[in-house]
Protein backbone atom coordinates (compact mmCIF):
# COMPACT_ATOMS: atom_id res chain seq x y z
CA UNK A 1 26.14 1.65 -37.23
CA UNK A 2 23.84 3.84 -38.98
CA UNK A 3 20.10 2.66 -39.12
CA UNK A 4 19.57 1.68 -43.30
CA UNK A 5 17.05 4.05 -44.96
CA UNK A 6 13.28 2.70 -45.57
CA UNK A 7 14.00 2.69 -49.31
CA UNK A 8 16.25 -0.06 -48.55
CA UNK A 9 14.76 -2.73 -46.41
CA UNK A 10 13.06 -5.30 -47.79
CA UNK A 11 8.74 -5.61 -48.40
CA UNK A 12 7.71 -8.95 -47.17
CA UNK A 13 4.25 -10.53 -46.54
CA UNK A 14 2.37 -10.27 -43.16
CA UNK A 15 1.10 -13.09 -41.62
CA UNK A 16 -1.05 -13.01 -37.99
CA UNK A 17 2.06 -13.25 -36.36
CA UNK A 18 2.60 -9.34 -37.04
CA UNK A 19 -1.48 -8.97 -35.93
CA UNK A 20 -0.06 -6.56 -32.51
CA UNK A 21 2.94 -4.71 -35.19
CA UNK A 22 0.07 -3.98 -37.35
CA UNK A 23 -2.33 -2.49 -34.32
CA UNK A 24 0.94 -0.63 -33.13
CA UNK A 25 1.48 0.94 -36.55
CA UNK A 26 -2.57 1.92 -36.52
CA UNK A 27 -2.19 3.41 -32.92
CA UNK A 28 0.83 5.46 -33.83
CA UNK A 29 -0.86 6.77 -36.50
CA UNK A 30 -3.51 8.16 -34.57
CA UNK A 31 -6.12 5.24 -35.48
CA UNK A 32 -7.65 2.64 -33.18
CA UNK A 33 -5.69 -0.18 -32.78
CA UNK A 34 -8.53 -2.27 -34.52
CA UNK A 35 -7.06 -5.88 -34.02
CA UNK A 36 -10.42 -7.50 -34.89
CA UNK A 37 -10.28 -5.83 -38.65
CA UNK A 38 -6.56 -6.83 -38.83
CA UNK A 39 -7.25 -10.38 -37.56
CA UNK A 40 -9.89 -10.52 -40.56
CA UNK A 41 -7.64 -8.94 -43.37
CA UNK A 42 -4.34 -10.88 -42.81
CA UNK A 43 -6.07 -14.19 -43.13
CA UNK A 44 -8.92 -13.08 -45.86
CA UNK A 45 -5.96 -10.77 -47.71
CA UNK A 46 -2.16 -10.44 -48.62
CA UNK A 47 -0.53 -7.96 -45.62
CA UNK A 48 2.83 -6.57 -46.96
CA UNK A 49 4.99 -4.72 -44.69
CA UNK A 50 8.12 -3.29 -44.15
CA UNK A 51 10.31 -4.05 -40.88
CA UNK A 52 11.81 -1.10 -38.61
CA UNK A 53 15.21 -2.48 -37.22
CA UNK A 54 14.45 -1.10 -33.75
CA UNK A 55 11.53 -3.37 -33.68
CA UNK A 56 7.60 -2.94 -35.25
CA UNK A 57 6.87 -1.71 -39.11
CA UNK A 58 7.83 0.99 -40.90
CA UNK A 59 5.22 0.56 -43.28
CA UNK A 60 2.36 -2.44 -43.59
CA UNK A 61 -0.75 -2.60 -46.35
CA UNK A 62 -3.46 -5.36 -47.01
CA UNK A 63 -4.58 -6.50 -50.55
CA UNK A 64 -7.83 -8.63 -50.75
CA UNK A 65 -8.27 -10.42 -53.79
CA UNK A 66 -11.92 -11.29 -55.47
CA UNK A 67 -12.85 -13.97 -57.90
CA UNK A 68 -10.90 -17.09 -58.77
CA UNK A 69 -8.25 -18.29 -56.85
CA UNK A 70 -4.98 -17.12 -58.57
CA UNK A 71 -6.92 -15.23 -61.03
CA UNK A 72 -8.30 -12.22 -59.29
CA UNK A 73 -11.10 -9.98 -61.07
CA UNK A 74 -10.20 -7.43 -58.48
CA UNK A 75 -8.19 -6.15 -55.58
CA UNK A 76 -9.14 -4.26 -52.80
CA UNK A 77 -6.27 -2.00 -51.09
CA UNK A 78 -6.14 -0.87 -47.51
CA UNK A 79 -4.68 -0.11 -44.40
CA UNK A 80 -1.96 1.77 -46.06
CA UNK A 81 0.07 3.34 -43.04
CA UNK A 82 3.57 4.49 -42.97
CA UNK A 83 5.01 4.92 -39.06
CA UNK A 84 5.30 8.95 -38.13
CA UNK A 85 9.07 9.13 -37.75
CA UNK A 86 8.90 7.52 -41.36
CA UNK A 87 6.50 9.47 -42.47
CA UNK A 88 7.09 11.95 -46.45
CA UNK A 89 10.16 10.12 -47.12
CA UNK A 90 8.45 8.21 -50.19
CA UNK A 91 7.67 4.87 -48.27
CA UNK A 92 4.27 4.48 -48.84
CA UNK A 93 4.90 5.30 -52.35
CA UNK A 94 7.37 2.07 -52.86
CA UNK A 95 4.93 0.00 -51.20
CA UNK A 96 2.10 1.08 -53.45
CA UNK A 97 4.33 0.71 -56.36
CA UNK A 98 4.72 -2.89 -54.91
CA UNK A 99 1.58 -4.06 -54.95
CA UNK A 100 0.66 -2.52 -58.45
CA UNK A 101 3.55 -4.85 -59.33
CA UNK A 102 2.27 -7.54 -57.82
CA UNK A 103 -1.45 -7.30 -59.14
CA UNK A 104 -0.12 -7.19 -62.50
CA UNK A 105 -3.17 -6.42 -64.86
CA UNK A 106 -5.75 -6.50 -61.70
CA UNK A 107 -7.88 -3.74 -61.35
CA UNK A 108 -7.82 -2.55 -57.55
CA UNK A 109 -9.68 -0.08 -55.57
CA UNK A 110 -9.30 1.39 -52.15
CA UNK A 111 -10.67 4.15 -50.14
CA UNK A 112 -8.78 7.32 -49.81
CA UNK A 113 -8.72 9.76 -46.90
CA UNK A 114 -8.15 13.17 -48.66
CA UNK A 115 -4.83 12.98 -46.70
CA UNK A 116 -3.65 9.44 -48.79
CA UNK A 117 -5.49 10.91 -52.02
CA UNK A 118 -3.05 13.10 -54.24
CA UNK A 119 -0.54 9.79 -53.71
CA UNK A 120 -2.93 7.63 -55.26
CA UNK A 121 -4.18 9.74 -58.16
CA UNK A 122 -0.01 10.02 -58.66
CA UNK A 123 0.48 6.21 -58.89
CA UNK A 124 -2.76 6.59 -61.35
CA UNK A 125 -6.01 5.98 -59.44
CA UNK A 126 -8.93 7.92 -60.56
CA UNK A 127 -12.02 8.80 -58.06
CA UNK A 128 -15.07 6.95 -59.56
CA UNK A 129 -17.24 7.69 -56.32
CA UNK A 130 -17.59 8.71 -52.71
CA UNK A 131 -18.54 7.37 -49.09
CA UNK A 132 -20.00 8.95 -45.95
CA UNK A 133 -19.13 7.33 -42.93
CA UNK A 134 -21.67 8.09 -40.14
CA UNK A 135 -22.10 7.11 -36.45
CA UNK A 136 -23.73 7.05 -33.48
CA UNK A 137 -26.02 5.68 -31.11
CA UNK A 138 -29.32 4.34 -33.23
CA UNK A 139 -32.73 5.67 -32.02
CA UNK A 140 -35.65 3.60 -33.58
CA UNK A 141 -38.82 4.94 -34.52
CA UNK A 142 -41.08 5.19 -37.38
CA UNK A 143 -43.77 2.72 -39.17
CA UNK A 144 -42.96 -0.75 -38.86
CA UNK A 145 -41.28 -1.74 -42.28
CA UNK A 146 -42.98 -4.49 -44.35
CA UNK A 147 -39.58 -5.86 -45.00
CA UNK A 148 -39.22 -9.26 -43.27
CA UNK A 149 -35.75 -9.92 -41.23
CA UNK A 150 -34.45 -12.27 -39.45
CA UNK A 151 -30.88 -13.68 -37.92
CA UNK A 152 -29.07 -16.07 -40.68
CA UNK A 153 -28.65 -19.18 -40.53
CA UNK A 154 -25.91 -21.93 -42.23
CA UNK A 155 -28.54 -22.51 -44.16
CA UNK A 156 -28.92 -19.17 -45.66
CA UNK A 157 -24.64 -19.53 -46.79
CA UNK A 158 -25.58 -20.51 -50.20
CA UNK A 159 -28.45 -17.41 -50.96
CA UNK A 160 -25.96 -14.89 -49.18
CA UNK A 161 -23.11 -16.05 -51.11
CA UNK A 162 -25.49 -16.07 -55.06
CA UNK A 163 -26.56 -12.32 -54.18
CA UNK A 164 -23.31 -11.45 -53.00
CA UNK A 165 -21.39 -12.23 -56.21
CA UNK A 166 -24.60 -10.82 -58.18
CA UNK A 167 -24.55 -7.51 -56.24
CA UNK A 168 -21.05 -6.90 -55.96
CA UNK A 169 -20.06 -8.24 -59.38
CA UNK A 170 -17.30 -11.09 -58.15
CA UNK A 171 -17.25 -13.76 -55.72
CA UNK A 172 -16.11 -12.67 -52.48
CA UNK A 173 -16.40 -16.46 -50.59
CA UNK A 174 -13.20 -16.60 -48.70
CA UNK A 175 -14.69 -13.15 -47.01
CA UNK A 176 -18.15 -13.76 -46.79
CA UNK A 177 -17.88 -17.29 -45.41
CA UNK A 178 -15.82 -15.52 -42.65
CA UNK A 179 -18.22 -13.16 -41.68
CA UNK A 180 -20.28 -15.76 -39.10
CA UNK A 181 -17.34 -15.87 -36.78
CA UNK A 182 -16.26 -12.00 -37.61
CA UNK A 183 -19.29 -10.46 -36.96
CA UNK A 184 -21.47 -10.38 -33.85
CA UNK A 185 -24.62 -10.38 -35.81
CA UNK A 186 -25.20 -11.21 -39.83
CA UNK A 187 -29.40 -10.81 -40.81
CA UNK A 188 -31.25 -11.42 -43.71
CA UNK A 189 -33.68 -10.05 -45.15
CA UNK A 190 -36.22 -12.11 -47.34
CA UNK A 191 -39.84 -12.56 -48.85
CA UNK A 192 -41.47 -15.47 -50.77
CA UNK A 193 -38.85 -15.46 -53.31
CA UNK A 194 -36.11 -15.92 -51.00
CA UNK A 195 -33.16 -13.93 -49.78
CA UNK A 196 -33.12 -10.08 -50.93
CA UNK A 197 -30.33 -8.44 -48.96
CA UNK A 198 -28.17 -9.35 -46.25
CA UNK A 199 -26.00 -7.04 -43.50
CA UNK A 200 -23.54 -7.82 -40.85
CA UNK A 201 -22.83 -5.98 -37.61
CA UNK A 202 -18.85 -6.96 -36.41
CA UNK A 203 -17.02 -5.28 -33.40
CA UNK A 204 -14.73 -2.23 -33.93
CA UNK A 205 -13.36 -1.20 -30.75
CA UNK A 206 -16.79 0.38 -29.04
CA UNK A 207 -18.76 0.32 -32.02
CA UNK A 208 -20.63 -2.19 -33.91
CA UNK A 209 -20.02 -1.83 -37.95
CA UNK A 210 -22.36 -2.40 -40.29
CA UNK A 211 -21.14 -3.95 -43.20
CA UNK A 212 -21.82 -5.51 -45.83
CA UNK A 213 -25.30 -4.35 -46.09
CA UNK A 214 -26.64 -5.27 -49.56
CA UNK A 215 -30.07 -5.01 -50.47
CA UNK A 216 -32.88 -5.55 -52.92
CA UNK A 217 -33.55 -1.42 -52.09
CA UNK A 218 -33.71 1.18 -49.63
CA UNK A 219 -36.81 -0.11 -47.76
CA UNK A 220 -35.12 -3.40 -47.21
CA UNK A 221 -31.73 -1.58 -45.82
CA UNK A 222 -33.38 0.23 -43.43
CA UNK A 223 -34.57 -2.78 -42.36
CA UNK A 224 -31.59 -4.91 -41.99
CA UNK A 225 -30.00 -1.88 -39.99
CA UNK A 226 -32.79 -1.39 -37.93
CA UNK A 227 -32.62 -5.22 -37.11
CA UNK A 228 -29.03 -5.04 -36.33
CA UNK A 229 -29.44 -2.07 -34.14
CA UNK A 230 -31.90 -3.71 -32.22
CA UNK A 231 -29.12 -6.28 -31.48
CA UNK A 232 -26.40 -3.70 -29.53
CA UNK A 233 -26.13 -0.98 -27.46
CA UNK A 234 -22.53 0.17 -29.07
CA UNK A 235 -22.94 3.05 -31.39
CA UNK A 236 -23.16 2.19 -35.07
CA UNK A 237 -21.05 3.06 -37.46
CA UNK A 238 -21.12 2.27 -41.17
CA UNK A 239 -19.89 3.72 -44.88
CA UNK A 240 -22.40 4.79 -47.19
CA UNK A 241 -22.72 5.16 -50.85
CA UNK A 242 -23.31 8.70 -51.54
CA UNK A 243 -25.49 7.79 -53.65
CA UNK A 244 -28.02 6.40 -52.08
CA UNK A 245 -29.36 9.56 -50.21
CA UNK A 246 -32.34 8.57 -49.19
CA UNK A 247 -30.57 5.88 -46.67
CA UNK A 248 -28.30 8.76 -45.75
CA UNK A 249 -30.74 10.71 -44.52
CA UNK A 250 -32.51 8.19 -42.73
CA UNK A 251 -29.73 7.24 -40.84
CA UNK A 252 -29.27 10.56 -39.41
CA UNK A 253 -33.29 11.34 -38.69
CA UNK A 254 -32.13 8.04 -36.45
CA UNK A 255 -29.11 9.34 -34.95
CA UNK A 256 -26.21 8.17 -36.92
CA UNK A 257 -24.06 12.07 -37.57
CA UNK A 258 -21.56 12.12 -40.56
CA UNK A 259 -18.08 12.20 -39.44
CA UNK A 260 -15.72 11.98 -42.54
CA UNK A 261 -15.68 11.40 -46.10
CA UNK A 262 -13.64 8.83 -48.17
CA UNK A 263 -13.12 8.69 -51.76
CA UNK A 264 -13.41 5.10 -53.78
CA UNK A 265 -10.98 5.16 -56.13
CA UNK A 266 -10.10 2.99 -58.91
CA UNK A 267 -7.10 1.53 -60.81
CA UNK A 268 -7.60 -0.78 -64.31
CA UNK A 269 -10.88 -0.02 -64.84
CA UNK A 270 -13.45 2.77 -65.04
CA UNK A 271 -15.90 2.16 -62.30
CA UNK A 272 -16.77 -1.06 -60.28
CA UNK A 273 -18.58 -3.96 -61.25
CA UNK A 274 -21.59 -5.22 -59.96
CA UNK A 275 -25.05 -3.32 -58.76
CA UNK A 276 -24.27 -0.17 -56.99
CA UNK A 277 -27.72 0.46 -56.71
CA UNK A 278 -28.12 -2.50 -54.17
CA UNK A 279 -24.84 -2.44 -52.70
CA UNK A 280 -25.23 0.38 -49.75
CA UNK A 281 -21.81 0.18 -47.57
CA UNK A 282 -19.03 -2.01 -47.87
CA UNK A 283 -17.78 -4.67 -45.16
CA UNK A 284 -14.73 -2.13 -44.36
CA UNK A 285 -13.26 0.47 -46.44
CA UNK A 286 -10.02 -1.56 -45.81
CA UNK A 287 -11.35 -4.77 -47.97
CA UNK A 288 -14.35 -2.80 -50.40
């Protein structure tokens, strides 16, 4: 019996139960497995995938809705992978065109590879801005910053949770409430007003990422990263806003090296809400 072509088997949600599928379909695709940032998005986000008959996924994507609960003010798209012997036969397409159904009137973004680019700007995504990913091991040195850090607490929640919606322009709770059991580390950064920025560190395989890191300014996210560094001998790794040079550049006077560059793109709406100016690197490029 002939196996039934990918444009005819049904998309259906993910749930943790496909967590190893979803790390196979990564791994076959040349990425690192990553079950840690799959754990995070298929309980924080919608996974859709597609089944292979002779076992695993054909295809598998994660959506992670912001704002009210069944009234998102945004979506954030990742983890779009499509298994090699599947591969240019329009299946990524049909589950893009899914989840635009899906979302409706949402405006999403995602981070493209250039590989996964000319697909997106085809289903109508337009780049609005770019990240730098960088990494490696974190050498400190330098004057001492002024910026006080510290480890969070549960009773810094609330703060983190008010500057996160300010900063990034939505509530993000059912993420950001995850992130003391995600990550290994989460710090804060404060002065007699209170909370200014905040930054996590979670485990990627033999890295640490940094991400979120939100902060009042530059001064304050060198600090957080420094602080976080301090915390782990893994290599660091983290996305940066291009825009925020300065950071950039300090990052690699301390050893981080630029090793790709992703595009944010953006569907619904012209550019992103919130304060780019003290939002430096996302939590993953897989959840914005």
């Amino acid at each position: 019996m002939p196996t039934p072509s990918p444009a005819a088997l049904p998309i259906r949600r993910l749930t943790l139960h496909d967590l190893s599928a979803c790390a196979d379909l990564s791994e076959n695709r040349g990425w690192q497995r990553e079950e840690h940032k799959w754990g995070l998005l298929l309980t924080a986000g919608k996974g859709y995938g597609i089944d292979d008959p002779d076992g695993g996924l054909v295809a598998a994507c994660v959506v992670t809705e912001y704002g009210l609960y069944g009234r998102p003010d945004l979506g954030a798209v990742g983890m779009v992978l499509v298994a090699e012997r599947h591969a240019r036969q329009g299946v990524g397409r049909r589950l893009m065109r899914h989840v635009l159904s899906l979302m409706g009137t949402t405006p999403l973004t995602l981070h493209a590879t250039p590989y996964g680019r000319p697909l997106y700007e085809e289903l109508g995504f337009k780049v609005t801005g770019r990240a730098e990913m960088v990494l490696g091991h974190f050498t400190p040195g330098g004057p001492r910053s002024p910026v006080a850090t510290r480890a969070a607490t549960a009773e810094d929640l609330a703060a983190i949770l008010r500057l996160d919606e300010e900063v990034f322009g939505t509530d993000r709770t059912p993420v950001v409430t995850r992130l003391p059991a995600f990550a290994d580390h989460v710090h804060v950064a404060e002065d007699s007003g209170g909370v200014i920025g905040y930054a996590a560190a979670w485990p990627n395989m033999d890295t640490h990422v940094v991400g979120p890191l939100i902060a009042r300014d530059t001064e304050t996210a060198k600090a957080l990263i420094t602080s976080l560094a301090a915390r782990t001998g893994r290599p660091l790794r983290t996305d940066i806003d291009v825009r925020h040079q300065e950071l950039l550049a300090w990052v690699k006077e301390h050893g981080l090296e630029s090793v790709a560059f992703n595009a944010v793109m953006t569907y619904g709406i012209a550019e992103l809400p919130g304060d780019w100016t003290r939002r430096f690197a996302p939590l993953t490029v897989a959840a914005g």
